[in-house]
PDB file of N, CA and C in Angstrom:
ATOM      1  N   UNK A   1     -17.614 -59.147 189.825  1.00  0.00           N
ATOM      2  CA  UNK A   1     -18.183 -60.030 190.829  1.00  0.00           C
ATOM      3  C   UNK A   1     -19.562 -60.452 190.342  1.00  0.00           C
ATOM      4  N   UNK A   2     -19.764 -61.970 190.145  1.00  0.00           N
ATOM      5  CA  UNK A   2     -21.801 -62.165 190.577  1.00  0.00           C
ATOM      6  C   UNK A   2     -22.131 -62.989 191.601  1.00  0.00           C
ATOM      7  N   UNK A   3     -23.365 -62.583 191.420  1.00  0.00           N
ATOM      8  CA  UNK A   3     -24.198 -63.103 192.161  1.00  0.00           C
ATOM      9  C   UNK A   3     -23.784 -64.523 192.302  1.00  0.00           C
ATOM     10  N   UNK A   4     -24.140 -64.806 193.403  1.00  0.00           N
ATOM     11  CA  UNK A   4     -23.469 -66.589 193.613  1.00  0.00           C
ATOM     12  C   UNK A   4     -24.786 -66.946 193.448  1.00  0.00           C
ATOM     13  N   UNK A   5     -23.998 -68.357 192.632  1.00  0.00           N
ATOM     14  CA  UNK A   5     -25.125 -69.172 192.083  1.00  0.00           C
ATOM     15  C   UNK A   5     -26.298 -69.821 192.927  1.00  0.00           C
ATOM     16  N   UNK A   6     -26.082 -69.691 193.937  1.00  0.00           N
ATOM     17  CA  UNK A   6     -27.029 -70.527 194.902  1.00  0.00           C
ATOM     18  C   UNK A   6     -27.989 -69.277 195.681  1.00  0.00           C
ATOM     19  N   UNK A   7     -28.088 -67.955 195.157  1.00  0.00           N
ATOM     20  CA  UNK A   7     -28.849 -66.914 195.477  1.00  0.00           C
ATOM     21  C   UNK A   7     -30.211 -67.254 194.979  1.00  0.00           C
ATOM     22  N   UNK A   8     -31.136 -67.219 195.575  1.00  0.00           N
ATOM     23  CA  UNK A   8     -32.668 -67.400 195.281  1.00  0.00           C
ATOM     24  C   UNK A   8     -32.892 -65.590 194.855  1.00  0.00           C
ATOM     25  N   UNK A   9     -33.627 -65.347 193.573  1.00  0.00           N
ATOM     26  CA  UNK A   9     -34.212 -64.174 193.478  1.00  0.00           C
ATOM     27  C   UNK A   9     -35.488 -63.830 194.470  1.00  0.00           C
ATOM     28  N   UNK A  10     -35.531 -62.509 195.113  1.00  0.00           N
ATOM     29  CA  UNK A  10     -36.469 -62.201 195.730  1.00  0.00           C
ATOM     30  C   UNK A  10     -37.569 -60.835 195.429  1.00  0.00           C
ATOM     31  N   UNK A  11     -37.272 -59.661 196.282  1.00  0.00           N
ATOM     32  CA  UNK A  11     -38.130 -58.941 196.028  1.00  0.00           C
ATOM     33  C   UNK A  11     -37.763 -57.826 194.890  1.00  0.00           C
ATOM     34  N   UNK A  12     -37.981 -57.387 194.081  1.00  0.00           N
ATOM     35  CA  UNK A  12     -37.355 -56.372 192.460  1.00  0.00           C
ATOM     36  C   UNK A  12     -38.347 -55.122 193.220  1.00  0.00           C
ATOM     37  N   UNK A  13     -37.735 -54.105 192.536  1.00  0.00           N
ATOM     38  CA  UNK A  13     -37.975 -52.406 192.990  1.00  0.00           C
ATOM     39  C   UNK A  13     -38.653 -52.048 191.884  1.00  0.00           C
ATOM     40  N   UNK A  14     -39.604 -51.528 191.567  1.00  0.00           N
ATOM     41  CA  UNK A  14     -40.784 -51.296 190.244  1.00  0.00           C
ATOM     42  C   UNK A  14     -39.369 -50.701 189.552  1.00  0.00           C
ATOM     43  N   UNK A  15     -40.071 -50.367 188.388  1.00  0.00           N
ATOM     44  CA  UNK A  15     -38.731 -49.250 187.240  1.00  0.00           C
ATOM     45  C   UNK A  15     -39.177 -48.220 187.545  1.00  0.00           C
ATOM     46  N   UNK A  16     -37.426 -47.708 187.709  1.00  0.00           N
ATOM     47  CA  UNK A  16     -37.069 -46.246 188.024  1.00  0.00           C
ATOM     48  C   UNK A  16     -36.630 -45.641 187.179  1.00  0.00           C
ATOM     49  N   UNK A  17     -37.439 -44.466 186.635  1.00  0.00           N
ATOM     50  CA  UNK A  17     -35.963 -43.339 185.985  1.00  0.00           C
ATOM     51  C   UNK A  17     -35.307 -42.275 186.453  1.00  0.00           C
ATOM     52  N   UNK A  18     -34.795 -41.432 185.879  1.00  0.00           N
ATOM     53  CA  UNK A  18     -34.215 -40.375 186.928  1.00  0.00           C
ATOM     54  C   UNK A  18     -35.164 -39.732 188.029  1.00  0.00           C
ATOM     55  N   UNK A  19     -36.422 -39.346 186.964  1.00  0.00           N
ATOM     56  CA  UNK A  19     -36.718 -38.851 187.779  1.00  0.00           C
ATOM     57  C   UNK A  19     -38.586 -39.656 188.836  1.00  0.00           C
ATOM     58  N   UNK A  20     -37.922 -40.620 188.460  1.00  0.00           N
ATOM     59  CA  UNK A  20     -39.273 -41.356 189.912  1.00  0.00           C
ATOM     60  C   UNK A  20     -38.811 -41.997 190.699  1.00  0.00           C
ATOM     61  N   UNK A  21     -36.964 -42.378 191.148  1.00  0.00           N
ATOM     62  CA  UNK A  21     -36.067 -42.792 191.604  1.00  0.00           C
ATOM     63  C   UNK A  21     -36.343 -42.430 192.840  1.00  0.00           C
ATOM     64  N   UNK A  22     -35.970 -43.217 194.289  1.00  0.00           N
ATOM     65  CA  UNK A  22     -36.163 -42.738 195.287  1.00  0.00           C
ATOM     66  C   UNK A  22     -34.707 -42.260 195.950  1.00  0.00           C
ATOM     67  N   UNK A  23     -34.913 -40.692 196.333  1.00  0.00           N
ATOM     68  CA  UNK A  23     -33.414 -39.644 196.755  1.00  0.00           C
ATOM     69  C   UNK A  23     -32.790 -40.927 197.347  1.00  0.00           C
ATOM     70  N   UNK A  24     -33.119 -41.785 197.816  1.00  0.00           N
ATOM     71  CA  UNK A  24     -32.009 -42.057 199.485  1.00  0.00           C
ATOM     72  C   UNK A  24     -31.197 -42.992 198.346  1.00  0.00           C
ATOM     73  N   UNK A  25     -31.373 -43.497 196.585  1.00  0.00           N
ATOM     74  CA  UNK A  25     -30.285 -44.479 195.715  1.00  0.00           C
ATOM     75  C   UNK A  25     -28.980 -43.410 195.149  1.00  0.00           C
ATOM     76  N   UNK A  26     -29.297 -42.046 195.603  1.00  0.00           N
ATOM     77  CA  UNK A  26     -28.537 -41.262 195.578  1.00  0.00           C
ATOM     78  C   UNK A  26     -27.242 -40.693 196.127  1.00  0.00           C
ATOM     79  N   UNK A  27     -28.097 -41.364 197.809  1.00  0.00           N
ATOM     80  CA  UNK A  27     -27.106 -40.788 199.205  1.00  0.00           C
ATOM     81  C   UNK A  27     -26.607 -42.921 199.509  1.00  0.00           C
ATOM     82  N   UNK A  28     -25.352 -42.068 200.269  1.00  0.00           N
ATOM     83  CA  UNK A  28     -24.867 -42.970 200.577  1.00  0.00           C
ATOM     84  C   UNK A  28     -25.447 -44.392 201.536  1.00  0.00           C
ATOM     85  N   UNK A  29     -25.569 -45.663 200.468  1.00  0.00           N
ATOM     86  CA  UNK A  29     -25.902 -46.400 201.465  1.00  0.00           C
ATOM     87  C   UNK A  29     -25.986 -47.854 201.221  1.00  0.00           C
ATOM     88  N   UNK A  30     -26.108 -48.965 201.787  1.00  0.00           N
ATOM     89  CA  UNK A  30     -25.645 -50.301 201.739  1.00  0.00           C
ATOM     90  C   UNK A  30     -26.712 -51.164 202.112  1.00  0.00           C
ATOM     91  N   UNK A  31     -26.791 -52.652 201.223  1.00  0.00           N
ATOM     92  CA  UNK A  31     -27.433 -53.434 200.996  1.00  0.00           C
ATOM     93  C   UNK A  31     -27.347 -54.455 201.653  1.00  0.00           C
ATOM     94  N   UNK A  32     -27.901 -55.621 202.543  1.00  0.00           N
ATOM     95  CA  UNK A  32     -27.547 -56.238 203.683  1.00  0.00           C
ATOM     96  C   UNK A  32     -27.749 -57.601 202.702  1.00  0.00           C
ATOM     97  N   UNK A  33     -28.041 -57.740 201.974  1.00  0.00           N
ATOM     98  CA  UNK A  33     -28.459 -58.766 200.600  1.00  0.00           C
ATOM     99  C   UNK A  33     -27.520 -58.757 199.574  1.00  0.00           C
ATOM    100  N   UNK A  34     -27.157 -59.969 198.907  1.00  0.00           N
ATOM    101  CA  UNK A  34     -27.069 -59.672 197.230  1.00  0.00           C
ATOM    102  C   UNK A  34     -27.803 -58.813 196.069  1.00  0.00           C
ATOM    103  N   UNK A  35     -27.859 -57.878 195.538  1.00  0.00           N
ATOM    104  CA  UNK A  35     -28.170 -57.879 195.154  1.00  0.00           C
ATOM    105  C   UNK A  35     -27.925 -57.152 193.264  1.00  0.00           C
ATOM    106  N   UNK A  36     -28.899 -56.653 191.943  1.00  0.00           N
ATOM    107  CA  UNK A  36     -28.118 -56.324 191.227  1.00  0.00           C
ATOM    108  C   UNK A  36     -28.597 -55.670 190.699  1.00  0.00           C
ATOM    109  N   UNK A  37     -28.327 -54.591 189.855  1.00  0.00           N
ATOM    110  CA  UNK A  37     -28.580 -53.169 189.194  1.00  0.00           C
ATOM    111  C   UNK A  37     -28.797 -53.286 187.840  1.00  0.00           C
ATOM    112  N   UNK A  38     -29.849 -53.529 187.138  1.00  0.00           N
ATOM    113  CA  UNK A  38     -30.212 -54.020 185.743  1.00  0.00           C
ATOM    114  C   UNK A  38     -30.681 -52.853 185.131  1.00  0.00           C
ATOM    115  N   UNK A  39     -30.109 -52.305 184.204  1.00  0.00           N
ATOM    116  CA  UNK A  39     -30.160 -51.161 183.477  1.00  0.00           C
ATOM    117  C   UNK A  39     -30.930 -51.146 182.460  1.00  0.00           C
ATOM    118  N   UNK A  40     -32.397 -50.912 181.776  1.00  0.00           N
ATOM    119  CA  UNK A  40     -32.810 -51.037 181.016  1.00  0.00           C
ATOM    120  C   UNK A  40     -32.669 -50.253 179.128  1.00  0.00           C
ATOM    121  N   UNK A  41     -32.465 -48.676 179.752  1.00  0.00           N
ATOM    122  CA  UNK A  41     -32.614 -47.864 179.109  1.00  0.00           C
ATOM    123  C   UNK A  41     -31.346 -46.319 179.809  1.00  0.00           C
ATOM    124  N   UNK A  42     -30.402 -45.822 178.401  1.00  0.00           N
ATOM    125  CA  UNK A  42     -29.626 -44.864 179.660  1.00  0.00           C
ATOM    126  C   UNK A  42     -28.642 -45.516 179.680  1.00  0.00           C
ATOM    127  N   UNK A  43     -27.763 -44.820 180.954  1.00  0.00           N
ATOM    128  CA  UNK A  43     -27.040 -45.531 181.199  1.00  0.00           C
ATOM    129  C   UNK A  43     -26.894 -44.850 183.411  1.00  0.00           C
ATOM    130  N   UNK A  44     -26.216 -45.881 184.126  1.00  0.00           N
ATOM    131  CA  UNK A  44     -25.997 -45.765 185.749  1.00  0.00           C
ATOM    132  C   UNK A  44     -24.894 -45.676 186.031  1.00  0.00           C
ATOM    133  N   UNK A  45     -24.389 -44.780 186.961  1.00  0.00           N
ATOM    134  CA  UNK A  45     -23.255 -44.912 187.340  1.00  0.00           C
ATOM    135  C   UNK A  45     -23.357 -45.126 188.736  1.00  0.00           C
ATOM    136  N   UNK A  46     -23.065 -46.843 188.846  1.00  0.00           N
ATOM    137  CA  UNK A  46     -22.834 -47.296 190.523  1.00  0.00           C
ATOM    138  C   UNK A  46     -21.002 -46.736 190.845  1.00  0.00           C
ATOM    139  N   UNK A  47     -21.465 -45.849 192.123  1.00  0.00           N
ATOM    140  CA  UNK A  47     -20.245 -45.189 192.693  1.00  0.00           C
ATOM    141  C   UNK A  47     -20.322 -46.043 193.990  1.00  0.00           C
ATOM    142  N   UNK A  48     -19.122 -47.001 194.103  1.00  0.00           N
ATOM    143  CA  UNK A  48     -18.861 -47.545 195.846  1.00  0.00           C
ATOM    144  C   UNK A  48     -18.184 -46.891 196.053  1.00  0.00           C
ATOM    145  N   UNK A  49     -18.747 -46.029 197.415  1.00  0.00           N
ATOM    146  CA  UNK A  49     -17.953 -44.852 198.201  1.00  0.00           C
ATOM    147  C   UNK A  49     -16.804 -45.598 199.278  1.00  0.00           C
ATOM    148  N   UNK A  50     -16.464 -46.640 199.274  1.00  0.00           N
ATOM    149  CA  UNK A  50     -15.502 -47.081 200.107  1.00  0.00           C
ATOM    150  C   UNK A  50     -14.307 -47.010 199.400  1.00  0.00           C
ATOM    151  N   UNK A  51     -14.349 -46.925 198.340  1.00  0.00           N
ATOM    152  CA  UNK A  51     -13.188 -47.358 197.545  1.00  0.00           C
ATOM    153  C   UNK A  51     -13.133 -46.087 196.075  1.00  0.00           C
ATOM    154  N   UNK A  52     -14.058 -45.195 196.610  1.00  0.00           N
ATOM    155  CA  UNK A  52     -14.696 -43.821 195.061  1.00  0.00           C
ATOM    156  C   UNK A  52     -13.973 -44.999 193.584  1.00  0.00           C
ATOM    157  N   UNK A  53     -14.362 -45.901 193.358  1.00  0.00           N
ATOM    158  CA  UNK A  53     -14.494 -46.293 192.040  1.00  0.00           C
ATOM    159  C   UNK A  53     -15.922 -46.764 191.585  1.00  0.00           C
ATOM    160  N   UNK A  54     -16.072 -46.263 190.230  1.00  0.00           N
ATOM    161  CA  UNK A  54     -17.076 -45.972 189.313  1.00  0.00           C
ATOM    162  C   UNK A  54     -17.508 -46.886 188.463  1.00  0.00           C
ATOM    163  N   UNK A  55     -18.561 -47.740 188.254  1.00  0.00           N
ATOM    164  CA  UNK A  55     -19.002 -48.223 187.312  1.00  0.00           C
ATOM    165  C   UNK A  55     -20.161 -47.940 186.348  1.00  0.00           C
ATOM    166  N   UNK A  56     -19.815 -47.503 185.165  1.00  0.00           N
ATOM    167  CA  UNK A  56     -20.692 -47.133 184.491  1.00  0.00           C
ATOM    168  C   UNK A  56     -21.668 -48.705 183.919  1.00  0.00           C
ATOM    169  N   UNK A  57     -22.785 -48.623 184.210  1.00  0.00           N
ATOM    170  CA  UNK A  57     -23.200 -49.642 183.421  1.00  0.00           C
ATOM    171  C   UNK A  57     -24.291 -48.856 182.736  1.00  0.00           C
ATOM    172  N   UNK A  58     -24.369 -49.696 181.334  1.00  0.00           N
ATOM    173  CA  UNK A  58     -25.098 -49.078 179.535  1.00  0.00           C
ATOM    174  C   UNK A  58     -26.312 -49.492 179.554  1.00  0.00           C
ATOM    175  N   UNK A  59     -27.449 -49.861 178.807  1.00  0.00           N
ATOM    176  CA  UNK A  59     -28.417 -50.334 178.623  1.00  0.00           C
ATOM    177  C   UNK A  59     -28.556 -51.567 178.422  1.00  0.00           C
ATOM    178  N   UNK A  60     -29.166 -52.535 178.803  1.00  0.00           N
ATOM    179  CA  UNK A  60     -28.964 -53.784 178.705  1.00  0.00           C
ATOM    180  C   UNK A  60     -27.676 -54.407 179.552  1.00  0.00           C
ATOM    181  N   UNK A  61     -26.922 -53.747 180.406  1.00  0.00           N
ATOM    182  CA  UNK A  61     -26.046 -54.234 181.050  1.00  0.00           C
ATOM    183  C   UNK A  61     -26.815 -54.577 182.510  1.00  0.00           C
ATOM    184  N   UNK A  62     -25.978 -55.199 183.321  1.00  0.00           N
ATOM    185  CA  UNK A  62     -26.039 -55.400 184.854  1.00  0.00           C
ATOM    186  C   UNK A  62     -24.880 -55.609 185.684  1.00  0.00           C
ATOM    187  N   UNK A  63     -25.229 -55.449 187.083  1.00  0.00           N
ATOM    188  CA  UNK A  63     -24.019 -55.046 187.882  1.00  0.00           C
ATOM    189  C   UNK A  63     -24.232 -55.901 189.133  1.00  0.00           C
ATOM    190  N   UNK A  64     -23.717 -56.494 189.882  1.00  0.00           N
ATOM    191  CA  UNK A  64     -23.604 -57.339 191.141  1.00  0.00           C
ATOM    192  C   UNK A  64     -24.065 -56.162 192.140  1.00  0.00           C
ATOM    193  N   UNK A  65     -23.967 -56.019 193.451  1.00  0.00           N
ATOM    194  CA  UNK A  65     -23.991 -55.098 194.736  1.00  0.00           C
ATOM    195  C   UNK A  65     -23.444 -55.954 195.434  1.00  0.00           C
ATOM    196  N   UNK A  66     -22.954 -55.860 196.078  1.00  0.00           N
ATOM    197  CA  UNK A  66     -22.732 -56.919 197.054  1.00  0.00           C
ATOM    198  C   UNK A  66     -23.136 -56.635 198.291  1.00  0.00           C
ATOM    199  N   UNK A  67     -23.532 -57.248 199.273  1.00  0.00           N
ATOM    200  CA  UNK A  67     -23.945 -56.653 200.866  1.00  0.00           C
ATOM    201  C   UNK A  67     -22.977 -56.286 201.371  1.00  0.00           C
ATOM    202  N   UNK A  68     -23.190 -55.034 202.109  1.00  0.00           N
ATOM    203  CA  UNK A  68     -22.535 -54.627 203.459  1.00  0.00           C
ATOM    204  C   UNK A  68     -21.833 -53.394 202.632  1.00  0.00           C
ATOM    205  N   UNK A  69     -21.787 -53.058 200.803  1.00  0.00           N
ATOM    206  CA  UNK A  69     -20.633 -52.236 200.247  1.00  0.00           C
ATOM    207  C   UNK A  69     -21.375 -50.601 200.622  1.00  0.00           C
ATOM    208  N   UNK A  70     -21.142 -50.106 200.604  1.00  0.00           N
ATOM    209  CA  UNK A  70     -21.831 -48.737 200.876  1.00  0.00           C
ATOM    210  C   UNK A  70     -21.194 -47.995 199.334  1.00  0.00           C
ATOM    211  N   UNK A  71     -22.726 -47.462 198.613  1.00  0.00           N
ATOM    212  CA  UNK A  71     -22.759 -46.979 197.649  1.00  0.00           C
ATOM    213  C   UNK A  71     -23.887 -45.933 197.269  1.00  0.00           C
ATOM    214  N   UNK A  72     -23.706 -45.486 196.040  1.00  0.00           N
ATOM    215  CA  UNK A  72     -24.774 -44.812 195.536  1.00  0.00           C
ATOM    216  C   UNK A  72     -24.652 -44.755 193.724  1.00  0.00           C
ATOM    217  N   UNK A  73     -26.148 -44.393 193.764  1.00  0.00           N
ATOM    218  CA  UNK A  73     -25.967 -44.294 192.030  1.00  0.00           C
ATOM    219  C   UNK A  73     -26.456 -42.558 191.441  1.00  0.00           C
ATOM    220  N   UNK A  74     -25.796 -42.826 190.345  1.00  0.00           N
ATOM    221  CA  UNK A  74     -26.164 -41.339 189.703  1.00  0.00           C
ATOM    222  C   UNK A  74     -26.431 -41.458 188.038  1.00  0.00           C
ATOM    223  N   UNK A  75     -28.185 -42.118 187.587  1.00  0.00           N
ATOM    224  CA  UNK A  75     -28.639 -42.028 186.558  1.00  0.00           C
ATOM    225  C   UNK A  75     -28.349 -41.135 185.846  1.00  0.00           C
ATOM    226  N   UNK A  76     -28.240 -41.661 184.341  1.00  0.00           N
ATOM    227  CA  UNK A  76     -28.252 -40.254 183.194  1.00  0.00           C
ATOM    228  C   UNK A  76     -29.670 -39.892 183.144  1.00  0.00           C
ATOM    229  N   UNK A  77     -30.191 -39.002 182.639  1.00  0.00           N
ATOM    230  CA  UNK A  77     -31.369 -37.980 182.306  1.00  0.00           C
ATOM    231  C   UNK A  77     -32.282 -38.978 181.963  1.00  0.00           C
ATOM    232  N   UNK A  78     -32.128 -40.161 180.834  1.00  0.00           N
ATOM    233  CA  UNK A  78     -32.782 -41.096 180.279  1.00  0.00           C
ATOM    234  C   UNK A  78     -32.938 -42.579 180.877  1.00  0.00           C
ATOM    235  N   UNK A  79     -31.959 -42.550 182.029  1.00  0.00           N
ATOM    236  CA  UNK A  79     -32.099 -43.819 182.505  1.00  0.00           C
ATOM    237  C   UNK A  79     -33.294 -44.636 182.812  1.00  0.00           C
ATOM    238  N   UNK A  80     -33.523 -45.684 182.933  1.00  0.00           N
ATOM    239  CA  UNK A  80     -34.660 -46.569 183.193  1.00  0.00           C
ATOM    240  C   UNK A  80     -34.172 -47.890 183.538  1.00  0.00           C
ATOM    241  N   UNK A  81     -34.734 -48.281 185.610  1.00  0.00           N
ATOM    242  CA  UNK A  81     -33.925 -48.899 185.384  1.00  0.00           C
ATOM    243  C   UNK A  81     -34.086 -49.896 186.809  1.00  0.00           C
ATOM    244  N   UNK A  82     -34.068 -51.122 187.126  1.00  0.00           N
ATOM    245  CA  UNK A  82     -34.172 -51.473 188.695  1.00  0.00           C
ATOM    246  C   UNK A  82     -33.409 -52.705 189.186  1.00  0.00           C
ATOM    247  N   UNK A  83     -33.893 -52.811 190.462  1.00  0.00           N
ATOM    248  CA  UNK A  83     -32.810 -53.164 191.462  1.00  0.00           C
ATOM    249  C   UNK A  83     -33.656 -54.753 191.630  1.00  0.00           C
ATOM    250  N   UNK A  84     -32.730 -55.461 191.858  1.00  0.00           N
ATOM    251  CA  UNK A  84     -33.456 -57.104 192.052  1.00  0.00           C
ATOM    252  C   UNK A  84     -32.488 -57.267 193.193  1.00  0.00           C
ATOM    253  N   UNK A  85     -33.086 -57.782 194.144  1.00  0.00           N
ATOM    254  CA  UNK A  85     -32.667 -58.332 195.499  1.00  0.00           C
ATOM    255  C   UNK A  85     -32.499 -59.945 195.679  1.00  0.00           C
ATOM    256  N   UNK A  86     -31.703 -60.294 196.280  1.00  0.00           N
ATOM    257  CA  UNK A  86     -31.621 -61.274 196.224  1.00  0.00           C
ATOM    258  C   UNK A  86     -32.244 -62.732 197.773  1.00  0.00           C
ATOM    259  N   UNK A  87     -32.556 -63.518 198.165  1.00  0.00           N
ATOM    260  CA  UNK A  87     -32.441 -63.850 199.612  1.00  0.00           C
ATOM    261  C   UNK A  87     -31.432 -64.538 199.541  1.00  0.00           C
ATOM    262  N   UNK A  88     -31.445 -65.382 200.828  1.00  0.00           N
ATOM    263  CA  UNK A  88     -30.953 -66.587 201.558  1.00  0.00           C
ATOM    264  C   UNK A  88     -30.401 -67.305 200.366  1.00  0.00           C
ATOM    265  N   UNK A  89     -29.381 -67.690 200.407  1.00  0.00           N
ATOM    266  CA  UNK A  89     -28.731 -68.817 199.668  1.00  0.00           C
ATOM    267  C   UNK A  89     -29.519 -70.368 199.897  1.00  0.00           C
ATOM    268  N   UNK A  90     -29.961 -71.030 198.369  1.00  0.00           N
ATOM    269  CA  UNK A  90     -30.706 -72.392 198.772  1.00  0.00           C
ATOM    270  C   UNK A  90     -29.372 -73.248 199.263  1.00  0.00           C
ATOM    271  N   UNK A  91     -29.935 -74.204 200.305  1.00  0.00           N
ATOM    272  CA  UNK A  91     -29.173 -75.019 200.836  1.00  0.00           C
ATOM    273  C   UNK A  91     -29.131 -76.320 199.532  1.00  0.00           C
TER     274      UNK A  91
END
């Protein structure tokens, strides 16, 4: 899945690694936005708990979110890595 093209970028989450990550990207939970998981360094494993399938994404990869999915992630040791949000679709 991406991001639809008519998504305006909005607010980005500083870089996270394992360990300056905030607990609650851990526990289960959902995004009311587009948004997408850009992996710098490492590698992430986005788990959507609605459906327990796994996406590993590598370094230099990225991943869609979609709103409303209820998920969580579980960084490797080395990960480095953040979240870009998306707004309102331009008219």
């Amino acid at each position: 899945m991406n991001i639809p093209s008519n998504a305006v970028p909005g607010r980005r989450t500083p870089t996270f690694t394992a360990e300056t990550m905030p607990a609650a990207l851990t526990k289960h939970h959902r995004t009311t936005v587009w948004a997408e998981l850009v992996v710098l360094q490492g590698a992430v494993q986005f788990v959507n708990d609605g459906v327990r399938n796994v996406v590993v994404v590598a370094a230099g990869g990225r991943l869609a979110i979609v709103p409303d999915v209820y998920h969580h992630i579980e960084p490797s040791d080395d990960a480095c890595f953040y979240i870009q949000f998306y707004d309102n679709h331009r008219e």
